[in-house]
C-alpha atoms as a PDB file:
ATOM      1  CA  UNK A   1      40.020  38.371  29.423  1.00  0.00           C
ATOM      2  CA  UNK A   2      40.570  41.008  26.848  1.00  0.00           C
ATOM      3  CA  UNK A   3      38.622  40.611  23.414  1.00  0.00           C
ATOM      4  CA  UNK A   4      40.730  42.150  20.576  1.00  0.00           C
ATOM      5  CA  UNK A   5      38.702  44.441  18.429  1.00  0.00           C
ATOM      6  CA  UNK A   6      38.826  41.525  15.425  1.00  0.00           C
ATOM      7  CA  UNK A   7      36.101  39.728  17.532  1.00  0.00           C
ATOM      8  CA  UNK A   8      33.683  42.198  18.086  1.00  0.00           C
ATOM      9  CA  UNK A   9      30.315  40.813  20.427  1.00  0.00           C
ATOM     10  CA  UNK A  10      32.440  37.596  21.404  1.00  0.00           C
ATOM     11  CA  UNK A  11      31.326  38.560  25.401  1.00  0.00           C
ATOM     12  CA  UNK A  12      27.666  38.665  24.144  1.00  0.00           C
ATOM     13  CA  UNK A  13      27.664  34.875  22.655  1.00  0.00           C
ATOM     14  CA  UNK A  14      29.592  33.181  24.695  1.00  0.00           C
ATOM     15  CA  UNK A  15      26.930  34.318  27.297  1.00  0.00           C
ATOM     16  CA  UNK A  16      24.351  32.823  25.212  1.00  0.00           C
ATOM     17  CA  UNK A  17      26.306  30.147  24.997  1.00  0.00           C
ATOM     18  CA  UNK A  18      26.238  29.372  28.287  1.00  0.00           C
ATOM     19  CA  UNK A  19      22.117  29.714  28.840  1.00  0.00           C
ATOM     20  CA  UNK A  20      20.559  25.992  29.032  1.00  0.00           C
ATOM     21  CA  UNK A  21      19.422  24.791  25.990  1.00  0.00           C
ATOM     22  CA  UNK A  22      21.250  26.874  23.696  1.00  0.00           C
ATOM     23  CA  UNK A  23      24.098  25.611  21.756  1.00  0.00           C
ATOM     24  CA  UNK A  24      25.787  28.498  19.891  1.00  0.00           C
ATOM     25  CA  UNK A  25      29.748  27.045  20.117  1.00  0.00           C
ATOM     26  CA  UNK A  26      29.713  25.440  16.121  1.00  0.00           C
ATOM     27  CA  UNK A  27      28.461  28.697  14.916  1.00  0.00           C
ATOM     28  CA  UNK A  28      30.947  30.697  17.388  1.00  0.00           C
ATOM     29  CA  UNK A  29      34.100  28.572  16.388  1.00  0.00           C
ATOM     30  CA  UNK A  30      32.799  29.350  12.394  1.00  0.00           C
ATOM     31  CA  UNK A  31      32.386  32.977  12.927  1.00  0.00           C
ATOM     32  CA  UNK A  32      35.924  33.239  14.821  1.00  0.00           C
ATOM     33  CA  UNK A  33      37.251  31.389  11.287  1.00  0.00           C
ATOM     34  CA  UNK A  34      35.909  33.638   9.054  1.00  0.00           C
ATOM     35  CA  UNK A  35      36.692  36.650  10.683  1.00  0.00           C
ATOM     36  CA  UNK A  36      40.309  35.559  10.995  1.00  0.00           C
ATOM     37  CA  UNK A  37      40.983  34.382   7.354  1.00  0.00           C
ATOM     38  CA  UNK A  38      39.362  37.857   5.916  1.00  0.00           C
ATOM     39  CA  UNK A  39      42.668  39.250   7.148  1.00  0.00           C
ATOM     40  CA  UNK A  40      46.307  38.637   5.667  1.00  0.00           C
ATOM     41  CA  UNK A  41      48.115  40.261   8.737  1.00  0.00           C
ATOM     42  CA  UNK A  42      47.413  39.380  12.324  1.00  0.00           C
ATOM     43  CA  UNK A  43      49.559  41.016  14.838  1.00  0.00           C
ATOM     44  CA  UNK A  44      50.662  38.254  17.851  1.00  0.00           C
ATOM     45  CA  UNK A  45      48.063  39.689  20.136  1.00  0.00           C
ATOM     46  CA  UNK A  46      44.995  38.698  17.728  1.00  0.00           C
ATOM     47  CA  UNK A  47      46.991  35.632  16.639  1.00  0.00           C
ATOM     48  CA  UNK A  48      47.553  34.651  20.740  1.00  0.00           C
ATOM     49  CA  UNK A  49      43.685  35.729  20.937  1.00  0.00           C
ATOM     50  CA  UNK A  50      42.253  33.454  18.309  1.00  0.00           C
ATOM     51  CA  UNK A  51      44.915  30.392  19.335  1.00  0.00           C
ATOM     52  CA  UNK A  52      43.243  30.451  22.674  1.00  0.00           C
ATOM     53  CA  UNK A  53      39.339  31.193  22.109  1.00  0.00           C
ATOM     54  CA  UNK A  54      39.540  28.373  19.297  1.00  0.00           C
ATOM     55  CA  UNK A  55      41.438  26.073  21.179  1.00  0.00           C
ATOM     56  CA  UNK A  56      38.669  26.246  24.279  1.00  0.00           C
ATOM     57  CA  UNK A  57      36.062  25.109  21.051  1.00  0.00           C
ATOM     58  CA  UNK A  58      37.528  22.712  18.505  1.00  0.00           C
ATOM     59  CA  UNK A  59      36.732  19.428  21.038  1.00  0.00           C
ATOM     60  CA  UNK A  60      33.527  20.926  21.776  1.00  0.00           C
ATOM     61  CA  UNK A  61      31.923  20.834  18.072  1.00  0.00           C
ATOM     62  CA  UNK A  62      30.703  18.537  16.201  1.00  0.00           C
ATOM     63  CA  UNK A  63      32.624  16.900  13.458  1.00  0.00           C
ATOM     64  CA  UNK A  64      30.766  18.654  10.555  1.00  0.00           C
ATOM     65  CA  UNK A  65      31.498  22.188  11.718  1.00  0.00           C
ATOM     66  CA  UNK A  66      35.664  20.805  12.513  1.00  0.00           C
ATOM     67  CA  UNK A  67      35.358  20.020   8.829  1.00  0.00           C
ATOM     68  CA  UNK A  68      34.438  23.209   7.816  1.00  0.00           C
ATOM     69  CA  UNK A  69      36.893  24.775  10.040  1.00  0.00           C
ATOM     70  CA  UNK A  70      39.386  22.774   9.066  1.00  0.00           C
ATOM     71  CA  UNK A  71      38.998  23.082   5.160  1.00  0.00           C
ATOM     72  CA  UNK A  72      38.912  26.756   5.687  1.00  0.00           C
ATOM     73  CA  UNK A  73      42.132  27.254   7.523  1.00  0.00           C
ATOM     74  CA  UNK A  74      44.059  24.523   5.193  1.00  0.00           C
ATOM     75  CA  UNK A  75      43.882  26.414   2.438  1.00  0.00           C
ATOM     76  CA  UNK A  76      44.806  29.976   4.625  1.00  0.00           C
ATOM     77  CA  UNK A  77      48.904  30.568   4.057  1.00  0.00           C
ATOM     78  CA  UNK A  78      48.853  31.859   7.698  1.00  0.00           C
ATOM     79  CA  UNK A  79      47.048  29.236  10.546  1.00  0.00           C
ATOM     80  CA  UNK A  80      48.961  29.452  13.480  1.00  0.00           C
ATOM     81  CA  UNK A  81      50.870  26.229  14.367  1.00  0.00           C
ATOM     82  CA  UNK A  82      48.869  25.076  17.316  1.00  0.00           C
ATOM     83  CA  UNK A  83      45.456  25.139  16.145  1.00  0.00           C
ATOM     84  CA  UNK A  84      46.930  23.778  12.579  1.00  0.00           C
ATOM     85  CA  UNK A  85      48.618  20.591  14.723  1.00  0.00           C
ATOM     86  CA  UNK A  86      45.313  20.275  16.408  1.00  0.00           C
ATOM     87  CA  UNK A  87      43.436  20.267  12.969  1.00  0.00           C
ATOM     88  CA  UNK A  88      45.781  17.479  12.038  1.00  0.00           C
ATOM     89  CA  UNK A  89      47.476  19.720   9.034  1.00  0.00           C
ATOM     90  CA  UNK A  90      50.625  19.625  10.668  1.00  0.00           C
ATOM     91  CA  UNK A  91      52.434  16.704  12.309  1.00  0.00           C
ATOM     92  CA  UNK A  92      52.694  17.645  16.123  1.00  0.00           C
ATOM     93  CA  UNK A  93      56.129  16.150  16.249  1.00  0.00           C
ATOM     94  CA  UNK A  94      57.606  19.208  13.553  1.00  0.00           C
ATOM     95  CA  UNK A  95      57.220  21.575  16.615  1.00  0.00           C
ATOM     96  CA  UNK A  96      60.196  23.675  14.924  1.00  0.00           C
ATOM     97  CA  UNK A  97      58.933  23.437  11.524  1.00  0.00           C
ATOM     98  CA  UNK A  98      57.185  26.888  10.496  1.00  0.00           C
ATOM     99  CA  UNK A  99      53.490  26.489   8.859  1.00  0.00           C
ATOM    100  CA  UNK A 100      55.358  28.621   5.727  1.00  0.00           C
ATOM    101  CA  UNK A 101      58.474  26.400   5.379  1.00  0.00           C
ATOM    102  CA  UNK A 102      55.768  23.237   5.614  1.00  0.00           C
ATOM    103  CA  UNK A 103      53.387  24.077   2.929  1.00  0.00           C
ATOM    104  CA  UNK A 104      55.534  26.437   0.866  1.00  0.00           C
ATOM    105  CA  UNK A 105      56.060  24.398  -2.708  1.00  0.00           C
ATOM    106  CA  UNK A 106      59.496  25.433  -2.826  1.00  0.00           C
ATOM    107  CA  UNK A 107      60.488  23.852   0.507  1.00  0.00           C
ATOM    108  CA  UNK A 108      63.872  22.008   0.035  1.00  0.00           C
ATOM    109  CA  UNK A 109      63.211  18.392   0.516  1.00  0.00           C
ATOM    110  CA  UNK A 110      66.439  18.050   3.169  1.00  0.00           C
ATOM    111  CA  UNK A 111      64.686  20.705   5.315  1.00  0.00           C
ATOM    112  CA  UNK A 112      61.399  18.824   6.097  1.00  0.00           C
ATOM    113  CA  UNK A 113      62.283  15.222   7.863  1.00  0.00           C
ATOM    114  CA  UNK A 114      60.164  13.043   6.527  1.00  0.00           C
ATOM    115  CA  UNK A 115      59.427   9.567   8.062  1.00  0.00           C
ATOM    116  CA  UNK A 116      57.630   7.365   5.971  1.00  0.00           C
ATOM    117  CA  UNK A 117      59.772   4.880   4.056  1.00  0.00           C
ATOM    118  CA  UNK A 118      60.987   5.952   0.787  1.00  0.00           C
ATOM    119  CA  UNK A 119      58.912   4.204  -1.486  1.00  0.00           C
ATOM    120  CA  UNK A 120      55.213   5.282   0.691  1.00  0.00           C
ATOM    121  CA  UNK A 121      52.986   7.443  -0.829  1.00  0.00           C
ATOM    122  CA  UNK A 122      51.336   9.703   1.067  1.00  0.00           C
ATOM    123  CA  UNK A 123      47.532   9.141   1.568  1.00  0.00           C
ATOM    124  CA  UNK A 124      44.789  11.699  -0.267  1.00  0.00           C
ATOM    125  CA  UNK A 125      42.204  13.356   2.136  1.00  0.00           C
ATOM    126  CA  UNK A 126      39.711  10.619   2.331  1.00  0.00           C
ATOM    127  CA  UNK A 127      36.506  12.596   3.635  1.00  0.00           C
ATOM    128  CA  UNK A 128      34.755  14.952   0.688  1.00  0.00           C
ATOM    129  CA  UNK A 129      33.173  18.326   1.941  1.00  0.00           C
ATOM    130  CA  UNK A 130      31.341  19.443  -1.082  1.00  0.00           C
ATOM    131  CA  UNK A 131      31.433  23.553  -0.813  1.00  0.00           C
ATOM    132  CA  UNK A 132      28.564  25.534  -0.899  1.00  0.00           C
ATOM    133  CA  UNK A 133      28.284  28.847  -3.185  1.00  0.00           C
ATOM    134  CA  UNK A 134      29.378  31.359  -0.078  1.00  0.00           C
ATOM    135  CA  UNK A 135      32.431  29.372   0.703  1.00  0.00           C
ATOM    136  CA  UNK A 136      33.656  28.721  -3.301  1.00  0.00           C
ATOM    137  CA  UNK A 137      33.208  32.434  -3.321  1.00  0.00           C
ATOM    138  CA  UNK A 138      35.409  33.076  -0.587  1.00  0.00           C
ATOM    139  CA  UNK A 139      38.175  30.632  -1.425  1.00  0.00           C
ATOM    140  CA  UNK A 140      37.836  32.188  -5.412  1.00  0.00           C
ATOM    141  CA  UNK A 141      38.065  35.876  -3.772  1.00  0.00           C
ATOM    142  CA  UNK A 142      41.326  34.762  -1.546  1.00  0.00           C
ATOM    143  CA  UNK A 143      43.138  33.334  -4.574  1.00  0.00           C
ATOM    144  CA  UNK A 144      42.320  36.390  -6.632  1.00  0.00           C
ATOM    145  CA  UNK A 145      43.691  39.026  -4.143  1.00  0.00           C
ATOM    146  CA  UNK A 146      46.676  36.888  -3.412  1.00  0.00           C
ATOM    147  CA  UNK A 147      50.258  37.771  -5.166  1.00  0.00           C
ATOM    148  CA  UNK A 148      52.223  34.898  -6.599  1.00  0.00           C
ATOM    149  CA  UNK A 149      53.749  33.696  -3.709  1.00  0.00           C
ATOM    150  CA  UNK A 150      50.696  33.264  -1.839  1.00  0.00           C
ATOM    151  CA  UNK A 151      48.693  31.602  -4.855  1.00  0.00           C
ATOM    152  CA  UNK A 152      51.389  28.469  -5.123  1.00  0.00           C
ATOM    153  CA  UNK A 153      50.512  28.283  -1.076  1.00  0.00           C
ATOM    154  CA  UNK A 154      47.464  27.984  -1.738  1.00  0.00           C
ATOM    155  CA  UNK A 155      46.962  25.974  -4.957  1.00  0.00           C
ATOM    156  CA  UNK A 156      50.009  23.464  -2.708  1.00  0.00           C
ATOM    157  CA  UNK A 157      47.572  23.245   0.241  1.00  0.00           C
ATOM    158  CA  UNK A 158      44.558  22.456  -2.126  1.00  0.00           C
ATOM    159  CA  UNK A 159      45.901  19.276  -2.822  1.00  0.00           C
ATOM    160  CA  UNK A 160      45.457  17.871   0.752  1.00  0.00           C
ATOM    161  CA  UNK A 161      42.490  19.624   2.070  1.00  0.00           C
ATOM    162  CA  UNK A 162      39.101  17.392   1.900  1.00  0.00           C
ATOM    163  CA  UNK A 163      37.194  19.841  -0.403  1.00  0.00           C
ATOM    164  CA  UNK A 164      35.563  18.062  -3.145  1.00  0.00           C
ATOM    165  CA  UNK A 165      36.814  18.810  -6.475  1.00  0.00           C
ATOM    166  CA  UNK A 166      35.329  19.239  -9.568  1.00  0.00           C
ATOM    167  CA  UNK A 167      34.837  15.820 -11.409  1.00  0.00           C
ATOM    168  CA  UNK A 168      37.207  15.380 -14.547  1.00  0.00           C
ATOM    169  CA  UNK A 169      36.454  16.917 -17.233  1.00  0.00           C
ATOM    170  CA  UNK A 170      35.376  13.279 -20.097  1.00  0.00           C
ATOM    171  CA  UNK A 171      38.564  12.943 -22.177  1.00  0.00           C
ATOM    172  CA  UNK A 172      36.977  13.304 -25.539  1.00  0.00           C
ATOM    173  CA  UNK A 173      35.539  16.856 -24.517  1.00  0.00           C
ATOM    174  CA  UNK A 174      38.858  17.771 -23.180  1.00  0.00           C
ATOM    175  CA  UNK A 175      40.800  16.437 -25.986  1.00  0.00           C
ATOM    176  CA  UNK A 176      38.287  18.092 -28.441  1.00  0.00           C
ATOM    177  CA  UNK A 177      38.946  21.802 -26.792  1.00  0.00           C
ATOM    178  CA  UNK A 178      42.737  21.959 -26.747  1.00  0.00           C
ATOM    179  CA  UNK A 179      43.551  22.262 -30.534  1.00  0.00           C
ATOM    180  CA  UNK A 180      40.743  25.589 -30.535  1.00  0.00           C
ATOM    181  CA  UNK A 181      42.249  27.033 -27.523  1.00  0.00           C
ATOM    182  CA  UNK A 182      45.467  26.403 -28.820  1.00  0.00           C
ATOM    183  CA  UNK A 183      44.414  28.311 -32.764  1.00  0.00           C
ATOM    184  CA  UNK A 184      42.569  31.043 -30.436  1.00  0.00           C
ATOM    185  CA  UNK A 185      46.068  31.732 -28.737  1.00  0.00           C
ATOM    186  CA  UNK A 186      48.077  31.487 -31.758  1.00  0.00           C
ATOM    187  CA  UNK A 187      45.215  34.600 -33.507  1.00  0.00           C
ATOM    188  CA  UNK A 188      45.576  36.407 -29.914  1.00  0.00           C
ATOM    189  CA  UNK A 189      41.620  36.002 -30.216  1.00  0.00           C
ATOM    190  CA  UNK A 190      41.372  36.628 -26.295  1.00  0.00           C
ATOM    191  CA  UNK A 191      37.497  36.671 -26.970  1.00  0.00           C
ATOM    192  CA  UNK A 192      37.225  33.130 -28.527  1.00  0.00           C
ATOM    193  CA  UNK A 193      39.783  31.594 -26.490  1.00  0.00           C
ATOM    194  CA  UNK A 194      37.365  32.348 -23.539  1.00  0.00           C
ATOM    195  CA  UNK A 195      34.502  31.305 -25.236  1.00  0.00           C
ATOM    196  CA  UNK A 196      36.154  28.073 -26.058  1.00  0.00           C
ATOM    197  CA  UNK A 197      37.368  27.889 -22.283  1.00  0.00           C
ATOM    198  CA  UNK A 198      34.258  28.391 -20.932  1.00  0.00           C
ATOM    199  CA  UNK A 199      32.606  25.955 -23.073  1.00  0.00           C
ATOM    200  CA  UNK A 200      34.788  23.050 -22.105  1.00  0.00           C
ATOM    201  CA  UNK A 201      34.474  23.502 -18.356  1.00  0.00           C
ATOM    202  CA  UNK A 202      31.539  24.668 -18.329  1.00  0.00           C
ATOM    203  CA  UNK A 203      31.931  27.855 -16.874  1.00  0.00           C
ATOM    204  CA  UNK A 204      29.632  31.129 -17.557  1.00  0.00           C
ATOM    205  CA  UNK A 205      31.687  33.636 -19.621  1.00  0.00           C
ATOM    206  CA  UNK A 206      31.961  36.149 -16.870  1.00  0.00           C
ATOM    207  CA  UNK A 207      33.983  33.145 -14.426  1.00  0.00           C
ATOM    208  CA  UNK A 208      36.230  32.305 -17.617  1.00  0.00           C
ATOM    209  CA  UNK A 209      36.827  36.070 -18.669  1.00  0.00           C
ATOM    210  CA  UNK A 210      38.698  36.217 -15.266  1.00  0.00           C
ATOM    211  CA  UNK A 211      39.837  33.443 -15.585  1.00  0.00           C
ATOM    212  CA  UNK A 212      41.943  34.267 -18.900  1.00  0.00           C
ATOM    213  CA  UNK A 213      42.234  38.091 -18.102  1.00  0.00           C
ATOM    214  CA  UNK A 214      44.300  37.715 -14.577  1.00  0.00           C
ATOM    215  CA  UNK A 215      47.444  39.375 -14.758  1.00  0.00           C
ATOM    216  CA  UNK A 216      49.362  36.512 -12.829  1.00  0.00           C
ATOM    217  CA  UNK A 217      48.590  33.693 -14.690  1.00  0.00           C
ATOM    218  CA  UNK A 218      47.947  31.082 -12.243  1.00  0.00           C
ATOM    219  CA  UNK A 219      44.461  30.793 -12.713  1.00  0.00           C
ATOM    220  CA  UNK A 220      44.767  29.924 -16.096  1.00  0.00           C
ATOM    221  CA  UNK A 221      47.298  27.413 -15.389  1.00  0.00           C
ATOM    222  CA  UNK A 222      44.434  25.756 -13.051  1.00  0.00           C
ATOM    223  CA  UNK A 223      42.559  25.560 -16.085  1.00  0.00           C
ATOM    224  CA  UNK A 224      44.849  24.046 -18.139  1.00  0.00           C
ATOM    225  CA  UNK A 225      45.801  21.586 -15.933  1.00  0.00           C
ATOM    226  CA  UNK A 226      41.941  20.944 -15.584  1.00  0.00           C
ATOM    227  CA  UNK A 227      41.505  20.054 -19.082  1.00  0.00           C
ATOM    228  CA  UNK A 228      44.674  17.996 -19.291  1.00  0.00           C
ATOM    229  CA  UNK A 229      46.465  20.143 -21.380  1.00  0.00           C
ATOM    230  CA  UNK A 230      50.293  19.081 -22.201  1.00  0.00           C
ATOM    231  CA  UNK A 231      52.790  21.077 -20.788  1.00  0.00           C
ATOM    232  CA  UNK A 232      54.405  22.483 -24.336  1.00  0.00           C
ATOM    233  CA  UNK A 233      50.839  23.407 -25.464  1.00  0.00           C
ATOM    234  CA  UNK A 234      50.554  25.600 -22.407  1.00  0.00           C
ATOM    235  CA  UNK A 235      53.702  27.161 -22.678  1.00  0.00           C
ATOM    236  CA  UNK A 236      52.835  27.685 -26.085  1.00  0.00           C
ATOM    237  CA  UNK A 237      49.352  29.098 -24.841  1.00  0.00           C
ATOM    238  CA  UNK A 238      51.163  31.765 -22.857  1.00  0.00           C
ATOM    239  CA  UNK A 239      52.938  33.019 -25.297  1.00  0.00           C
ATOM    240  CA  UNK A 240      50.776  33.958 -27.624  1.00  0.00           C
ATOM    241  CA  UNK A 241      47.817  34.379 -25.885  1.00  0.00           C
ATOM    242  CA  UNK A 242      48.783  37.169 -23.632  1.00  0.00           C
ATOM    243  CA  UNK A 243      52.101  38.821 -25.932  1.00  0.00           C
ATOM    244  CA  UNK A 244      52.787  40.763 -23.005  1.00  0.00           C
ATOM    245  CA  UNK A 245      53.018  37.649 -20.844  1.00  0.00           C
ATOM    246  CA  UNK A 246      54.503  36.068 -23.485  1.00  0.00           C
ATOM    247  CA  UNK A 247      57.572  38.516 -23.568  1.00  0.00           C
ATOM    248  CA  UNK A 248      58.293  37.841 -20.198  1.00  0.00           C
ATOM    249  CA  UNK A 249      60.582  34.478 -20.277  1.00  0.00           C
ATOM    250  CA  UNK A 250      60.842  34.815 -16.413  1.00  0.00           C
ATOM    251  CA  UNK A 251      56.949  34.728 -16.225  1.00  0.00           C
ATOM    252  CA  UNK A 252      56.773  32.356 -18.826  1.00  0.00           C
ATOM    253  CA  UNK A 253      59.051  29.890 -17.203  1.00  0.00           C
ATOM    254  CA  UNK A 254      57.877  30.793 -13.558  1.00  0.00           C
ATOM    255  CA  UNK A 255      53.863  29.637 -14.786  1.00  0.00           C
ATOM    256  CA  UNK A 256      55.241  26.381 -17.226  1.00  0.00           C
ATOM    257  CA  UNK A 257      57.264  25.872 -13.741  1.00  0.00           C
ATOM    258  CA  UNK A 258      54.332  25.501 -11.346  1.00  0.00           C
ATOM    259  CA  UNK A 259      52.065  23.813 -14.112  1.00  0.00           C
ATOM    260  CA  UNK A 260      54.893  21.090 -13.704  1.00  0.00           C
ATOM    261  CA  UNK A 261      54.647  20.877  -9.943  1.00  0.00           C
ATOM    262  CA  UNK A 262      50.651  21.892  -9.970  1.00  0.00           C
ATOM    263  CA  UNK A 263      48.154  18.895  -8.806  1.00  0.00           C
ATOM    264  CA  UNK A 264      45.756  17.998 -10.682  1.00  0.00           C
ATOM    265  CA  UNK A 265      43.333  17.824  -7.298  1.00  0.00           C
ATOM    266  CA  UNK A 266      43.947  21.294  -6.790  1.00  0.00           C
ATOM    267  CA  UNK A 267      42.858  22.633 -10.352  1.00  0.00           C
ATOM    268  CA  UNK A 268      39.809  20.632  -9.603  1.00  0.00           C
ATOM    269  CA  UNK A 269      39.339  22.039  -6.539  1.00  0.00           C
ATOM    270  CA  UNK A 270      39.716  25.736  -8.152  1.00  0.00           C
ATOM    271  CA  UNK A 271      37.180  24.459 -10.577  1.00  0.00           C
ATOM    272  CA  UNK A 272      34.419  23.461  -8.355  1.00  0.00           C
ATOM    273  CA  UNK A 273      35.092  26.972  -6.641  1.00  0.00           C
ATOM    274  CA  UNK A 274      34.530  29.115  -9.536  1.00  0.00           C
ATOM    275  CA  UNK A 275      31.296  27.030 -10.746  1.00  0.00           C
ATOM    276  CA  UNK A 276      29.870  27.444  -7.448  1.00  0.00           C
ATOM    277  CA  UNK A 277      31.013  31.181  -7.512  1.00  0.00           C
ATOM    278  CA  UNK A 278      28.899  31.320 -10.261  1.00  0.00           C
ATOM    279  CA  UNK A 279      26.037  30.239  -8.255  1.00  0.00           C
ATOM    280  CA  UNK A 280      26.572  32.177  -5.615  1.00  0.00           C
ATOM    281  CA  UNK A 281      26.466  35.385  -7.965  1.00  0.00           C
ATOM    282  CA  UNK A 282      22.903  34.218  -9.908  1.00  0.00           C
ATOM    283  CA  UNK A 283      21.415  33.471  -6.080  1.00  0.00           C
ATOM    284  CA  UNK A 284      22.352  37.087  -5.464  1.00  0.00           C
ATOM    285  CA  UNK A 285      21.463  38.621  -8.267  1.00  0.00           C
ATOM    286  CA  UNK A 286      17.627  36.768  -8.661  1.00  0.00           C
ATOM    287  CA  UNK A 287      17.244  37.425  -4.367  1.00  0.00           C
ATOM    288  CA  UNK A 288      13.720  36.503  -3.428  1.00  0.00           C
ATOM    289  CA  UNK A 289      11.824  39.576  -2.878  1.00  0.00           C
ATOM    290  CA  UNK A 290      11.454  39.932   1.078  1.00  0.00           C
ATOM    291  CA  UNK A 291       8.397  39.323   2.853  1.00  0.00           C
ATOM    292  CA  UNK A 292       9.073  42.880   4.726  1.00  0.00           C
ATOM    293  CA  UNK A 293       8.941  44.447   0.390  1.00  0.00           C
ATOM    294  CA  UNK A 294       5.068  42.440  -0.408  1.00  0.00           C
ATOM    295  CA  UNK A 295       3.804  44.082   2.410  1.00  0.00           C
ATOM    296  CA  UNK A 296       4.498  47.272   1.634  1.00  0.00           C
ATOM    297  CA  UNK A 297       3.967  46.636  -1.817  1.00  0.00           C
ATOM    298  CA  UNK A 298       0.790  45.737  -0.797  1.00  0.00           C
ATOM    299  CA  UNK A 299       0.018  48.958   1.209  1.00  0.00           C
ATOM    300  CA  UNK A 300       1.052  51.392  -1.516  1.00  0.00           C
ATOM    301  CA  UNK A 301      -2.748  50.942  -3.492  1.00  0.00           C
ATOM    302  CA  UNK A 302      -4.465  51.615  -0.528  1.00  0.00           C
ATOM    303  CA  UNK A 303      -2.527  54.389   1.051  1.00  0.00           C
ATOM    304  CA  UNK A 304      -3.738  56.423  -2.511  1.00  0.00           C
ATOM    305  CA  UNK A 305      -6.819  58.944  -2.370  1.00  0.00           C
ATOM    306  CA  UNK A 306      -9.539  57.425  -3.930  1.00  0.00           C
ATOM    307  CA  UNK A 307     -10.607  60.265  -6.432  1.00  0.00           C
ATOM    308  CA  UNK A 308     -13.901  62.085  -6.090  1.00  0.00           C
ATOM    309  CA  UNK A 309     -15.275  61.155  -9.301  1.00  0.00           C
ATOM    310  CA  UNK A 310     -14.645  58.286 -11.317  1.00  0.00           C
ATOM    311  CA  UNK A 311     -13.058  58.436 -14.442  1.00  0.00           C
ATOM    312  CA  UNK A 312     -15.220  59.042 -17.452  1.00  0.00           C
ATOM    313  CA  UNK A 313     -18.250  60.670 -15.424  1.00  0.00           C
ATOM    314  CA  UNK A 314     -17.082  64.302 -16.165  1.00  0.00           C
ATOM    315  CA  UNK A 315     -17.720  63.570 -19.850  1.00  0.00           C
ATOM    316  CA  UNK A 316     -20.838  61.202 -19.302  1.00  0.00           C
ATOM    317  CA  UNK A 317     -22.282  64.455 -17.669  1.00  0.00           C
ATOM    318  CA  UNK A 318     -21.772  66.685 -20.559  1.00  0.00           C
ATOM    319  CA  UNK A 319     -22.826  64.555 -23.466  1.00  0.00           C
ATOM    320  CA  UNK A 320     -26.010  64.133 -21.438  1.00  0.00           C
ATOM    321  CA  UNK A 321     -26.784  68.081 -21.250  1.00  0.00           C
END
């Protein structure tokens, strides 16, 4: 079978996987993940590729690492079908049902059957899998680099993967930070809007500065929605927050649009990924020195000449004479 170049050194662990006593098929299956979701655009070869290698290894994983694998491709726009009906995020009876047409936000209603009697709801993910910092960094970096369309995917996916979001924000905090936020948008004060922001989620200034400062608008909408902000406050947020945003009506309506149809699961979701961003950024920058740096920090001394005289003798020898 031919590897495509996507999965470089695939031959080399699946050999290992097959030597007694070594059991390399979770990691495998989450290495084949994460090399497929860095990229937007598969071509059908790499797509026919990864549909086959990961079918041979979701049954054979345990159920942690199919949770992981899982979460990760629920919130990716472009899972193929088959491995997404065999994740259980599609029904396996909408075989003509396209993965974009089922979790676009947009979908008509007449174009997806549906059938659950009318007056059902449909059931929340019950399992939690909390994130750890490398993962909230990737899902934070995905939403960031995504355009519009891709972002409403995503933020419409959040909703029914079993990530664990962000617990709500108390009510009297929440309801405490809107009428600041709301005076920092009306002065354009970008500065203490974030501040403010930052404060009442709890976010480091750095996570809320990009937070207010991206172009699109949909992570602030997130936040928003976080806090419980009313709809007409956030509308009037936009517009006089960002006056360039805010001169836009299309924009304007397009963001006050999906903070209608946004879930308040997802924001939460968004905003356990950017506080563990944040740790993921402090673990990098305070990196434990490795062991490989103390021992050659411990060589340097000793690698020095030790000088022929000591210090101080030079001048010893001429206050003697």
């Amino acid at each position: 079978m031919t590897v495509p170049p996507m999965f470089p050194g695939f031959d080399g662990l699946m050999t290992l996987s097959r030597r007694e006593g070594v059991d390399i098929r979770p990691t495998l299956l989450r290495v084949l993940t994460d090399l497929y979701v860095q990229t937007s655009v598969h071509s059908e070869e790499e797509q026919r590729q990864f549909v086959e290698l990961t079918s041979r290894l979701i049954d054979q994983v345990d159920d942690t690492t199919r949770a992981v694998v899982r979460a990760r491709l629920s919130i990716y726009p472009h899972t193929p079908k088959p491995i997404a009906q065999r994740l259980g995020l599609l029904p396996v009876d909408q075989d003509r049902l396209p993965l974009a047409a089922a979790i676009a936000p947009t979908a008509s209603p007449s174009l997806v059957p549906d059938a659950r009697p009318p007056g059902d709801i449909e059931p929340r993910p019950t399992s939690q899998l909390t994130m750890q910092p490398a993962d909230a960094a990737q899902l934070n970096d995905m939403f960031f680099a995504a355009n519009a369309g891709e972002r409403a995917q995503i933020l419409h996916s959040l909703a029914d993967t079993p990530l664990k979001p962000a617990a709500r924000i108390y009510s009297v905090r929440a309801a405490r930070a809107i009428q600041p936020l709301e005076q920092a948008a009306y002065a354009a004060d970008t500065e203490k809007f974030t501040r403010e922001l930052g404060d009442a989620l709890i976010l480091p200034f750095r996570v809320a500065a990009q937070v207010v400062g991206d172009a699109g608008g949909e992570p602030m909408a997130c936040a928003a929605k976080a806090l419980g902000m009313p709809g007409e406050v956030f509308e009037r947020v936009l517009m006089f927050l960002d006056p360039t945003l805010g001169a836009s009506v299309n924009r304007v309506y397009r963001l006050s649009r999906l903070y209608d149809n946004l879930d308040e699961r997802a924001a939460l979701i968004m905003l356990a990924a950017w506080r563990g961003t944040a740790v993921a950024v402090t673990r990098a920058k305070y990196r434990p020195v490795l062991y490989e740096d103390e021992r050659q920090r411990g060589r340097a001394p000793q690698s020095q000449p030790r000088p022929a005289q000591q210090p101080g003798a030079a001048v010893a020898r001429s206050s003697s004479k």
